[in-house]
C-alpha atoms as a PDB file:
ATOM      1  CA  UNK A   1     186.750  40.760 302.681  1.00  0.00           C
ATOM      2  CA  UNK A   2     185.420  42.107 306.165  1.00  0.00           C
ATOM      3  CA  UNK A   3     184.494  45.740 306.128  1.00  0.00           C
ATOM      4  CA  UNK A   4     187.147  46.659 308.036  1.00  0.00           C
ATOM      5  CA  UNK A   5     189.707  45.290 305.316  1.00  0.00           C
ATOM      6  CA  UNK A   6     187.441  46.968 302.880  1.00  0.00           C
ATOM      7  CA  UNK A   7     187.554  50.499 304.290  1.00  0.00           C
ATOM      8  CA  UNK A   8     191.364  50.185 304.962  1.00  0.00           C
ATOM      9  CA  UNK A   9     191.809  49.201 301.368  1.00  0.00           C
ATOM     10  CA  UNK A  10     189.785  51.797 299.932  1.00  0.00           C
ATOM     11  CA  UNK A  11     191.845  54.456 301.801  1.00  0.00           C
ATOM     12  CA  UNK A  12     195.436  53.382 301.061  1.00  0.00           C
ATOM     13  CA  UNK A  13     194.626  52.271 297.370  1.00  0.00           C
ATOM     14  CA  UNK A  14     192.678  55.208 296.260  1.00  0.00           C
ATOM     15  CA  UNK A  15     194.489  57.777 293.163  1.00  0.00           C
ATOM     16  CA  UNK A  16     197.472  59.413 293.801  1.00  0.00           C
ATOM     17  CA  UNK A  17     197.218  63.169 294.744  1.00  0.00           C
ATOM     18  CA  UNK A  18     200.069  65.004 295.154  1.00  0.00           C
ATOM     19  CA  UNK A  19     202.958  65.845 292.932  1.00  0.00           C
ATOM     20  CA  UNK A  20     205.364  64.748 295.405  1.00  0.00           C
ATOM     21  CA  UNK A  21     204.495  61.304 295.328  1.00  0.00           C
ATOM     22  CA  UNK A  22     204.983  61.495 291.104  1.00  0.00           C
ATOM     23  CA  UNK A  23     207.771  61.214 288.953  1.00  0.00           C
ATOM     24  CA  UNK A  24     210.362  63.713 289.302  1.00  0.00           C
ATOM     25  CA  UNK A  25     209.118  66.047 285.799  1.00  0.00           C
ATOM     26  CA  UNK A  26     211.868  68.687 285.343  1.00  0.00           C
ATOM     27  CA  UNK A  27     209.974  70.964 283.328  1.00  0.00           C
ATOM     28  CA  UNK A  28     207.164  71.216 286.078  1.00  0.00           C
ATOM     29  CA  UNK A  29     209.989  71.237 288.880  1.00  0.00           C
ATOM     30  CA  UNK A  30     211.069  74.283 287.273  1.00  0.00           C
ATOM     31  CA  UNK A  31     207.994  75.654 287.083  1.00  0.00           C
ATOM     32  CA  UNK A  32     206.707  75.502 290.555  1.00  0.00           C
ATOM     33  CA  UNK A  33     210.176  76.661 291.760  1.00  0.00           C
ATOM     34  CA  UNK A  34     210.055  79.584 290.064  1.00  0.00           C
ATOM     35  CA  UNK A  35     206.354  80.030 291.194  1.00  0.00           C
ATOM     36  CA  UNK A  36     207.521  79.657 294.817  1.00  0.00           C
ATOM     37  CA  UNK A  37     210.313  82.276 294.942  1.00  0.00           C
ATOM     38  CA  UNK A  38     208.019  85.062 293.330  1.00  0.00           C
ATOM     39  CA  UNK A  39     205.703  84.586 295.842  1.00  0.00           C
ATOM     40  CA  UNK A  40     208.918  84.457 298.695  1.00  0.00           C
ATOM     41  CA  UNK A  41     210.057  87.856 296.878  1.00  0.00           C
ATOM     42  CA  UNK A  42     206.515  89.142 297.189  1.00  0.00           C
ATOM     43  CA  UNK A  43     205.554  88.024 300.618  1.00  0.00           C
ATOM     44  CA  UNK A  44     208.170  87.015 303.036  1.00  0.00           C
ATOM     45  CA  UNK A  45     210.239  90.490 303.015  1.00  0.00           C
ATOM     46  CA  UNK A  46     206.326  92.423 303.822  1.00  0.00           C
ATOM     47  CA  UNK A  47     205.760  89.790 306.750  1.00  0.00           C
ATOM     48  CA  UNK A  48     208.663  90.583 307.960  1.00  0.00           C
ATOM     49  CA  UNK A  49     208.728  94.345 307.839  1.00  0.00           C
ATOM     50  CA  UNK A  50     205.492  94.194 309.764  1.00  0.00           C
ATOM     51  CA  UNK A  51     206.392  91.551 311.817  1.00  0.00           C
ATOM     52  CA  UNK A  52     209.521  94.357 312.825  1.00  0.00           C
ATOM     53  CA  UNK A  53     207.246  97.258 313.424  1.00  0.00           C
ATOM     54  CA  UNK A  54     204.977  94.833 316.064  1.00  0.00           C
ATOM     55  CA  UNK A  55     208.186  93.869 317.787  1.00  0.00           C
ATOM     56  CA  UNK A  56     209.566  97.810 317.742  1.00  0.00           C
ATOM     57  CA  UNK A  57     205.598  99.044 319.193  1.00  0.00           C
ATOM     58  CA  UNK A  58     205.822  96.011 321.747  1.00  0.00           C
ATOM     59  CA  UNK A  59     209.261  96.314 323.142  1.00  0.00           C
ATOM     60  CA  UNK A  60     209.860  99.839 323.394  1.00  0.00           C
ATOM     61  CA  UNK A  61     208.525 100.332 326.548  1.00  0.00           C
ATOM     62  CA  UNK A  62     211.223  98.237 328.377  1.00  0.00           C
ATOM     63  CA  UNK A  63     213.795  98.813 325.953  1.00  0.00           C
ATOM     64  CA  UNK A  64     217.376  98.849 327.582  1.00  0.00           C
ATOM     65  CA  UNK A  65     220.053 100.907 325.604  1.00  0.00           C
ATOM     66  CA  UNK A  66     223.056 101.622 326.042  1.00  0.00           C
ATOM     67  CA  UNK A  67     222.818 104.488 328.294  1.00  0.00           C
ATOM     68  CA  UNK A  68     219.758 105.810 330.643  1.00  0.00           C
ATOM     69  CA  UNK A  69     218.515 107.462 327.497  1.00  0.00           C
ATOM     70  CA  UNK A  70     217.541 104.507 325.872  1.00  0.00           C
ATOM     71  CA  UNK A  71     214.965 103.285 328.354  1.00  0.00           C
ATOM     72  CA  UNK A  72     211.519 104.594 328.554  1.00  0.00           C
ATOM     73  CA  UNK A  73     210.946 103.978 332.095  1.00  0.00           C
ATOM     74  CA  UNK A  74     213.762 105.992 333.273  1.00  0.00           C
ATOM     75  CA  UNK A  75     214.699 108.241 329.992  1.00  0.00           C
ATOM     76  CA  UNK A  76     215.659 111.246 331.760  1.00  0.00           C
ATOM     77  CA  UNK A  77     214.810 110.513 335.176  1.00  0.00           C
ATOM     78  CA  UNK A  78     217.855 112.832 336.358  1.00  0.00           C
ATOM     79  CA  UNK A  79     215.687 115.639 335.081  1.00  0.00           C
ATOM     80  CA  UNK A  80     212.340 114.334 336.259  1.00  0.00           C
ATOM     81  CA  UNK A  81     211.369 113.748 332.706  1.00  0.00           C
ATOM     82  CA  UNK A  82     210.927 109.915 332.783  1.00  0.00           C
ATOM     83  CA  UNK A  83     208.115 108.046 332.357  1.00  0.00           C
ATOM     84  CA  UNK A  84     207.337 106.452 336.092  1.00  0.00           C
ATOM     85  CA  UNK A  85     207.626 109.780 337.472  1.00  0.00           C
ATOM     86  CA  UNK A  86     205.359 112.084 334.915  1.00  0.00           C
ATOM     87  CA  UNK A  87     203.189 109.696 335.414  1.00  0.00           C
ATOM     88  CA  UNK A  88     203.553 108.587 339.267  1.00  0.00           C
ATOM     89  CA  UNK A  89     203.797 105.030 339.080  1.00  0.00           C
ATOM     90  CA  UNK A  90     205.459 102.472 341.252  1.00  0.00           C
ATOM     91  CA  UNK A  91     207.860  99.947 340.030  1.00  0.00           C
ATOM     92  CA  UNK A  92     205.315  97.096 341.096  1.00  0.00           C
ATOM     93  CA  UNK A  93     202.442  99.242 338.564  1.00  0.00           C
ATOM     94  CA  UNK A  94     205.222  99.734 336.322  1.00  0.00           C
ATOM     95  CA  UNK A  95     205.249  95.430 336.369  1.00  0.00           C
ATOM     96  CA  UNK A  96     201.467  95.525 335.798  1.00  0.00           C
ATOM     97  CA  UNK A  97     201.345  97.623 333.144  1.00  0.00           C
ATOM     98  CA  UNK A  98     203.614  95.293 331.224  1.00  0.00           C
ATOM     99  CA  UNK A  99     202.469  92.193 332.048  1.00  0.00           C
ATOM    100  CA  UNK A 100     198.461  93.046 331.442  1.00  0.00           C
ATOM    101  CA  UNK A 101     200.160  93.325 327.827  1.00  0.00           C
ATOM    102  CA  UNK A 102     200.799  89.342 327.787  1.00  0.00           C
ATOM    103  CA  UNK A 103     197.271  88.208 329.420  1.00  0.00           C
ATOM    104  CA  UNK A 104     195.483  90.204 326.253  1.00  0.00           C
ATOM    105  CA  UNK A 105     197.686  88.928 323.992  1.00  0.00           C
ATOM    106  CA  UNK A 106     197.306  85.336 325.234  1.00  0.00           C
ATOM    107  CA  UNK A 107     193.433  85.890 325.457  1.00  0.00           C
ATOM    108  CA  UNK A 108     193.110  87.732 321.632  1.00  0.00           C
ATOM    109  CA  UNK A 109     195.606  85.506 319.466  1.00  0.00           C
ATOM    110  CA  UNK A 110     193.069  82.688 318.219  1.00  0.00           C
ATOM    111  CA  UNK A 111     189.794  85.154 317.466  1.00  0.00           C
ATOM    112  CA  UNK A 112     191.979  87.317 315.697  1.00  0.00           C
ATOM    113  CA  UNK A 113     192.516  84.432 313.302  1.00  0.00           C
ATOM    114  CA  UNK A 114     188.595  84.021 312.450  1.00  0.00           C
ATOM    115  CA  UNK A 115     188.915  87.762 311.735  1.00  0.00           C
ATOM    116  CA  UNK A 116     191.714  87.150 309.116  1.00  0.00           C
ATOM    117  CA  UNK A 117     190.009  84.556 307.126  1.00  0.00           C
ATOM    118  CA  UNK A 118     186.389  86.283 307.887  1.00  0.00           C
ATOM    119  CA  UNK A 119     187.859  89.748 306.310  1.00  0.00           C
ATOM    120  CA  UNK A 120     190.683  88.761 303.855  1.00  0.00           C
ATOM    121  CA  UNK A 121     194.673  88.610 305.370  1.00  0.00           C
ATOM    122  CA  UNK A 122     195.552  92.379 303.925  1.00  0.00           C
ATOM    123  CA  UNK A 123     192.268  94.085 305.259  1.00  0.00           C
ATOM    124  CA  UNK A 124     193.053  92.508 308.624  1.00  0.00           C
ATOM    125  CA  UNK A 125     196.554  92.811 309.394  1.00  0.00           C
ATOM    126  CA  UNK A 126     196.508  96.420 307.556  1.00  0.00           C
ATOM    127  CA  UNK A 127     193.788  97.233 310.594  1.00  0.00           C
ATOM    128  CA  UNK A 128     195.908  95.602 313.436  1.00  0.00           C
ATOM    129  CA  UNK A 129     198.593  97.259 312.004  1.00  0.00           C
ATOM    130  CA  UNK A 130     196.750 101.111 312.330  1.00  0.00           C
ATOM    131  CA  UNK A 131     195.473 100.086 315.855  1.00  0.00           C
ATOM    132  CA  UNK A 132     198.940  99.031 317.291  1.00  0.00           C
ATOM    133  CA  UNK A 133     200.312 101.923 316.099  1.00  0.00           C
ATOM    134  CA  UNK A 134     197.678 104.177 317.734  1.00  0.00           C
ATOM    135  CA  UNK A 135     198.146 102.720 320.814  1.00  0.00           C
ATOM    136  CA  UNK A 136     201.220 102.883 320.771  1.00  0.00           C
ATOM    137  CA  UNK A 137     201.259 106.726 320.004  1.00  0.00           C
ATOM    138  CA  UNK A 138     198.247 106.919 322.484  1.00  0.00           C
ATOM    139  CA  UNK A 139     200.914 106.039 325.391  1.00  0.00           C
ATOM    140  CA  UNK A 140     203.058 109.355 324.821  1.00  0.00           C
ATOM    141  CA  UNK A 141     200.091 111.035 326.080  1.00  0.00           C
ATOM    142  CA  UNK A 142     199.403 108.419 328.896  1.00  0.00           C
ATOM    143  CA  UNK A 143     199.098 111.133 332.454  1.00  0.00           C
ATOM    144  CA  UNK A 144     198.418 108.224 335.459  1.00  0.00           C
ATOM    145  CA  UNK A 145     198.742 104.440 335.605  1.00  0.00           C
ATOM    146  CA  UNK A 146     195.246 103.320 334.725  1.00  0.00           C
ATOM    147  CA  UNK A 147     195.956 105.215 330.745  1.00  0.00           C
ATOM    148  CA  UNK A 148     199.421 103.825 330.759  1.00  0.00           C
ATOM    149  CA  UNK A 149     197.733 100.078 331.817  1.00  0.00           C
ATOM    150  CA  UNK A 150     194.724 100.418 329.423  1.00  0.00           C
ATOM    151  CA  UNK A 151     196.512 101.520 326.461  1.00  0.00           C
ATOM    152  CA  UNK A 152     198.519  98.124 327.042  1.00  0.00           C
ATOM    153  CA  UNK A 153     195.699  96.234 327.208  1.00  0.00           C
ATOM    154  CA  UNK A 154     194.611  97.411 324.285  1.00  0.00           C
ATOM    155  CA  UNK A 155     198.317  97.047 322.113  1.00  0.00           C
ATOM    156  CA  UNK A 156     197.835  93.548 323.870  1.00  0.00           C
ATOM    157  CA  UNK A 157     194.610  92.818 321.979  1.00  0.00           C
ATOM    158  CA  UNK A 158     196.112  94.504 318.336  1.00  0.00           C
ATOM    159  CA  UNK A 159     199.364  92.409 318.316  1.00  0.00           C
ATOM    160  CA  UNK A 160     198.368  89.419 319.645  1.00  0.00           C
ATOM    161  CA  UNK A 161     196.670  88.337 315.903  1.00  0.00           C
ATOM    162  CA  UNK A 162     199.643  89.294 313.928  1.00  0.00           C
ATOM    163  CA  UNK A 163     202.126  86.182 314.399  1.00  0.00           C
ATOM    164  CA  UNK A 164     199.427  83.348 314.847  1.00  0.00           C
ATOM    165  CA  UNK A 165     197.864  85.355 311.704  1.00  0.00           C
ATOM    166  CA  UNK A 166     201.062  85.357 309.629  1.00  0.00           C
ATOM    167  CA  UNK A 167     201.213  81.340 310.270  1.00  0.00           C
ATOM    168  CA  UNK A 168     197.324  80.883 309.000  1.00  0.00           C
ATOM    169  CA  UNK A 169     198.163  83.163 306.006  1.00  0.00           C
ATOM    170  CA  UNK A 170     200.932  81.205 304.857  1.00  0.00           C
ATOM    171  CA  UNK A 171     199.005  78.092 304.574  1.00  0.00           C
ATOM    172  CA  UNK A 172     197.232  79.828 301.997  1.00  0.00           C
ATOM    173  CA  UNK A 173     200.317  80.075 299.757  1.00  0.00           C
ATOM    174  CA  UNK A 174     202.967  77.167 301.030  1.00  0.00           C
ATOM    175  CA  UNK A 175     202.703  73.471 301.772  1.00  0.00           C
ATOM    176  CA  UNK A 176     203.563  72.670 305.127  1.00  0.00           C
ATOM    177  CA  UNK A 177     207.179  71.922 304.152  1.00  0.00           C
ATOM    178  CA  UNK A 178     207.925  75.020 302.936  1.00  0.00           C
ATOM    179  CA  UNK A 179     206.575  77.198 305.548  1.00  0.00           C
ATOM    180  CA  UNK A 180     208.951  76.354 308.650  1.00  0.00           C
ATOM    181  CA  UNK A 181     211.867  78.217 307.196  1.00  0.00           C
ATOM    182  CA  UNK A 182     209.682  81.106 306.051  1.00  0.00           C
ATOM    183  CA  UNK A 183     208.161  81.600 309.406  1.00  0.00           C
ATOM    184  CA  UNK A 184     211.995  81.508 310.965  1.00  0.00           C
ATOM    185  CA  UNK A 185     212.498  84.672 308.600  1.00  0.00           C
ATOM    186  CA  UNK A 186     209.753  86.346 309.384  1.00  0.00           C
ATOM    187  CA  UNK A 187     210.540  85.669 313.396  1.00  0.00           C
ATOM    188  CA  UNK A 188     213.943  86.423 312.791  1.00  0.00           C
ATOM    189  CA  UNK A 189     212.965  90.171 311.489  1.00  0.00           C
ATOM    190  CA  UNK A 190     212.789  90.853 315.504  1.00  0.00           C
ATOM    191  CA  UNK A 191     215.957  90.441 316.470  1.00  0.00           C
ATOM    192  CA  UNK A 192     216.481  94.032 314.434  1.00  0.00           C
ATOM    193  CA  UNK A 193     213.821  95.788 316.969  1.00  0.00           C
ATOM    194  CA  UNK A 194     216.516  95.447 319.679  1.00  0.00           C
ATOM    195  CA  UNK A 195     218.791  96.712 317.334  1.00  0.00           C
ATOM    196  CA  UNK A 196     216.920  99.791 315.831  1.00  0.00           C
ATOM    197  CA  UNK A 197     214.670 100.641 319.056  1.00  0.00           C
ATOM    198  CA  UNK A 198     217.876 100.930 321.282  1.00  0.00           C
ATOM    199  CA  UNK A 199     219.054 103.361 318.924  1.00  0.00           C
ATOM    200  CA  UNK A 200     215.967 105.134 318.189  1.00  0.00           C
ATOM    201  CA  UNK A 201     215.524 105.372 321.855  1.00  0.00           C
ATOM    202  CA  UNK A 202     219.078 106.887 322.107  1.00  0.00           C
ATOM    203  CA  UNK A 203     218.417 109.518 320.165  1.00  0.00           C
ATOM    204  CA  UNK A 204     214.969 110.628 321.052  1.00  0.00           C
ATOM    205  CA  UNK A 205     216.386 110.925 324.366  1.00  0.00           C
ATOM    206  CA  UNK A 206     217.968 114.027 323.618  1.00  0.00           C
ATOM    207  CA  UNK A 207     214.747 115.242 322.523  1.00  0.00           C
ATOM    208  CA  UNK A 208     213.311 116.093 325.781  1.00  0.00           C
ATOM    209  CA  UNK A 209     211.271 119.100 326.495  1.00  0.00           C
ATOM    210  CA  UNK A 210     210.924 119.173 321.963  1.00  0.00           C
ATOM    211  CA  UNK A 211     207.505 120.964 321.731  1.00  0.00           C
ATOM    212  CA  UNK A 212     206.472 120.683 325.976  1.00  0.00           C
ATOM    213  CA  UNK A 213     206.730 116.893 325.191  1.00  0.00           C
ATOM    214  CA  UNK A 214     209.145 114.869 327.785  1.00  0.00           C
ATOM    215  CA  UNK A 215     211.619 112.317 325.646  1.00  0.00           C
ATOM    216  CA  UNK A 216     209.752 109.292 326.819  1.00  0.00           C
ATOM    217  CA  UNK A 217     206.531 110.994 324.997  1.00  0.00           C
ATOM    218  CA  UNK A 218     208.093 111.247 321.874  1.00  0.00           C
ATOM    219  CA  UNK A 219     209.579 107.676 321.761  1.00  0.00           C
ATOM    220  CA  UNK A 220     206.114 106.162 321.728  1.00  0.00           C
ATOM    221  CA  UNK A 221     204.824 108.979 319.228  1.00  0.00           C
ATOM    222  CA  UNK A 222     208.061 108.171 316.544  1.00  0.00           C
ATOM    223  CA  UNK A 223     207.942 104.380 316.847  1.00  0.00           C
ATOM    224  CA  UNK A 224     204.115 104.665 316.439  1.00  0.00           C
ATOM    225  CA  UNK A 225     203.822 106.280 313.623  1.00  0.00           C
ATOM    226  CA  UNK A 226     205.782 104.196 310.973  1.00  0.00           C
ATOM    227  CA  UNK A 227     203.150 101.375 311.946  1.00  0.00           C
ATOM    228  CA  UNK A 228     200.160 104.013 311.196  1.00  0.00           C
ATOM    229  CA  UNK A 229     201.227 104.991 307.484  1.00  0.00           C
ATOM    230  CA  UNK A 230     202.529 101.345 307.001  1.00  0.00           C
ATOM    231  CA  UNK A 231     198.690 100.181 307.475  1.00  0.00           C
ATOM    232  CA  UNK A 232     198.012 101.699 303.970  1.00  0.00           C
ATOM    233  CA  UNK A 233     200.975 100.228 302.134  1.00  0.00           C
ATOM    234  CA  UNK A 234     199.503  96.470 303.618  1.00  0.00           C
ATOM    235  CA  UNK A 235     196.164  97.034 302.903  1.00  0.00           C
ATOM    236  CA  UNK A 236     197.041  97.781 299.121  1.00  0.00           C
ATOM    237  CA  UNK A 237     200.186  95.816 298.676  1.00  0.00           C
ATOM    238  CA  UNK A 238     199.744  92.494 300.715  1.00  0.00           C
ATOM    239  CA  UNK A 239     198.252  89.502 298.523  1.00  0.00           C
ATOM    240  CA  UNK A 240     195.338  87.493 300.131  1.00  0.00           C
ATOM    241  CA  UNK A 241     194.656  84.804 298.130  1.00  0.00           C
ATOM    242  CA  UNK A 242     196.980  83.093 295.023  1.00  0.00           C
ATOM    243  CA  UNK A 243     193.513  82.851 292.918  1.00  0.00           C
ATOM    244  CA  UNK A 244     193.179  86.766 293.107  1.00  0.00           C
ATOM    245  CA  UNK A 245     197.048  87.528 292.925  1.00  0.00           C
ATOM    246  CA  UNK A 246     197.257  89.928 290.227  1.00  0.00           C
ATOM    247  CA  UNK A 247     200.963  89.603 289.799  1.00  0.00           C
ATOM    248  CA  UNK A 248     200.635  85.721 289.079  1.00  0.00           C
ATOM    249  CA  UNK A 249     199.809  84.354 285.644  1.00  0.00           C
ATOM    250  CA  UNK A 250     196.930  82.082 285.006  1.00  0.00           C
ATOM    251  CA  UNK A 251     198.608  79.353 284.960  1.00  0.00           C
ATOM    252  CA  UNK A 252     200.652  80.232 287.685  1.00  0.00           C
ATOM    253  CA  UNK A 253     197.628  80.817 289.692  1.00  0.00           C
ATOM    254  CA  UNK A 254     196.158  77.039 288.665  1.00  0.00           C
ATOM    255  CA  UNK A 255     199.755  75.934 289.811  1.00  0.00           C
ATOM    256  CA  UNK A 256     199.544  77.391 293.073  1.00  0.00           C
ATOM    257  CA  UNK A 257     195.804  75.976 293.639  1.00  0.00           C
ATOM    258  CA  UNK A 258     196.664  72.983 292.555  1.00  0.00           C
ATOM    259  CA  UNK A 259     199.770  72.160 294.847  1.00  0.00           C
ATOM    260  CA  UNK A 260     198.019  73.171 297.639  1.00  0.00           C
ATOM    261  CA  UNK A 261     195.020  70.844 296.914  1.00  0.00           C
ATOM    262  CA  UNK A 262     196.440  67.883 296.441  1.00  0.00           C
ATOM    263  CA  UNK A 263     198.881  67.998 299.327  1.00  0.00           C
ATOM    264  CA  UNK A 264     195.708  69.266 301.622  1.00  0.00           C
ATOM    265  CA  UNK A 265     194.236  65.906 300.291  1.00  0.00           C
ATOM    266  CA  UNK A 266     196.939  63.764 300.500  1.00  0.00           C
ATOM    267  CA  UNK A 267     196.696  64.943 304.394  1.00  0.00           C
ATOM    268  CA  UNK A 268     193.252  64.397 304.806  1.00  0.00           C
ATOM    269  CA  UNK A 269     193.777  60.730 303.476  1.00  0.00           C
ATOM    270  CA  UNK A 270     196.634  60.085 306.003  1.00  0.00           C
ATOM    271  CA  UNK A 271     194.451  61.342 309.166  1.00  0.00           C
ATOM    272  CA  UNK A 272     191.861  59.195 307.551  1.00  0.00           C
ATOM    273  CA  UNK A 273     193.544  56.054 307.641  1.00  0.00           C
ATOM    274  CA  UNK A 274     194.671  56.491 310.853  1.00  0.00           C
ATOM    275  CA  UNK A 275     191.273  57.234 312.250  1.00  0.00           C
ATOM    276  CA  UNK A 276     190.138  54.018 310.904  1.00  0.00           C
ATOM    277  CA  UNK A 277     192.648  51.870 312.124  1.00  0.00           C
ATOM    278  CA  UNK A 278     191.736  53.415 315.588  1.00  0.00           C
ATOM    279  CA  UNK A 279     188.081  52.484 314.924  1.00  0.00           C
ATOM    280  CA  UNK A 280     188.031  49.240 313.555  1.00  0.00           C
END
């Protein structure tokens, strides 16, 4: 046998690993179906409520209600309240300001992620979490176009970890088969922001002149703040890791280990094979 047969052979003949490729048991079917929907029940509905509060800090600056109330640029611009004038901006700096939001984000999304695995997932997204929602809040006290542009830099640089980050943290707790329809839930959460920030912005635009603060103000300060106090419900309620998942049983947490092993090596095995057929 030549070593390239040899090689070849090795890979494709060596043990089964994964559960998938074994005989259909239905007492261990059962088993890691009930392990997967407590972890859906304990993880998927979070993602997504923080996954809504990004989209609700992000959008709300363009948001487009119903009436001229619901739009931060020109919330009360009959009454020379809005935002482009208390702040003397230009439609074109106005266009800046929201697009220096997608070159951070775009520039920010992949560090983030060493950040999530360096720090633990909860620790992490708990602090992008507090820092989105301070710059958001930060903006209702924005004066001139280089604060309102800077502060969006900055919400640029806080969000831009949180979806690519919610993708890496699921690989910790689903195979890859299972995670496309969670990550559609979790995406799907911000189809609500349009919902509940036109609304929001509705009403906060009868708020104007509240306290000496303009409408527009207050719209960044209210949406801002449910991200802020959320920060310390992550950081104590979001699981990292299914080995230190106090809610799972021991042998629930071997379970969850040990799916994710063996499908991680029956991977490895596949993009081994191919590389050797490339080679030799």
């Amino acid at each position: 046998m030549s070593l390239q047969e040899k090689v070849v052979h090795d890979v494709e003949n060596g043990p089964v690993v994964s559960n998938e490729d074994a005989p259909a048991d239905p007492a261990f079917r059962a088993r890691e179906k009930a392990l997967i929907w407590k972890q859906d029940l304990r993880i998927v509905p979070l993602c997504a409520a923080v996954y809504l509060l990004c989209y609700l800090d992000r959008s709300n600056i363009e948001l487009a209600g119903l009436t001229e109330k619901g739009n931060a640029k020109i919330m009360n611009s009959d009454e020379g309240n809005d935002l482009l004038t208390e702040t003397k901006m230009t439609s074109y700096q106005y266009t800046i300001a929201l697009m220096v939001f997608l070159i951070a984000y775009a520039l920010f999304e992949v560090p983030s992620n060493y950040f999530l695995k360096k720090l633990k997932p909860s620790r992490w997204i708990a602090f992008l979490m507090l820092s989105w929602g301070a710059a958001t809040m930060g903006l209702g006290g924005a004066h001139n176009y280089a604060q309102v542009t800077g502060i969006r830099f900055l919400l640029g640089v806080m969000e831009a970890g949180l979806f690519p980050g919610f993708v890496y943290y699921l690989t910790f707790w689903y195979r890859n088969s299972e995670r496309s329809i969670r990550v559609a839930l979790i995406l799907a959460s911000a189809t609500l922001a349009g919902a509940f920030g036109g609304a929001i912005a509705y009403g906060v635009g009868h708020m104007n002149g509240v306290h000496g603060l303009s409408a527009w103000r207050w719209l960044f300060i209210i949406e801002g703040a449910p991200s802020c106090a959320s920060a310390f419900l992550v950081w104590l309620i979001l699981p990292d890791y299914p080995e230190s998942a106090n809610w799972l049983s021991h042998e629930e947490k071997e379970l969850a280990t040990q799916r994710l092993k063996q499908k991680g090596l029956k991977e490895a095995r596949k993009q081994c094979l191919g590389l050797m057929r490339k080679l030799f």
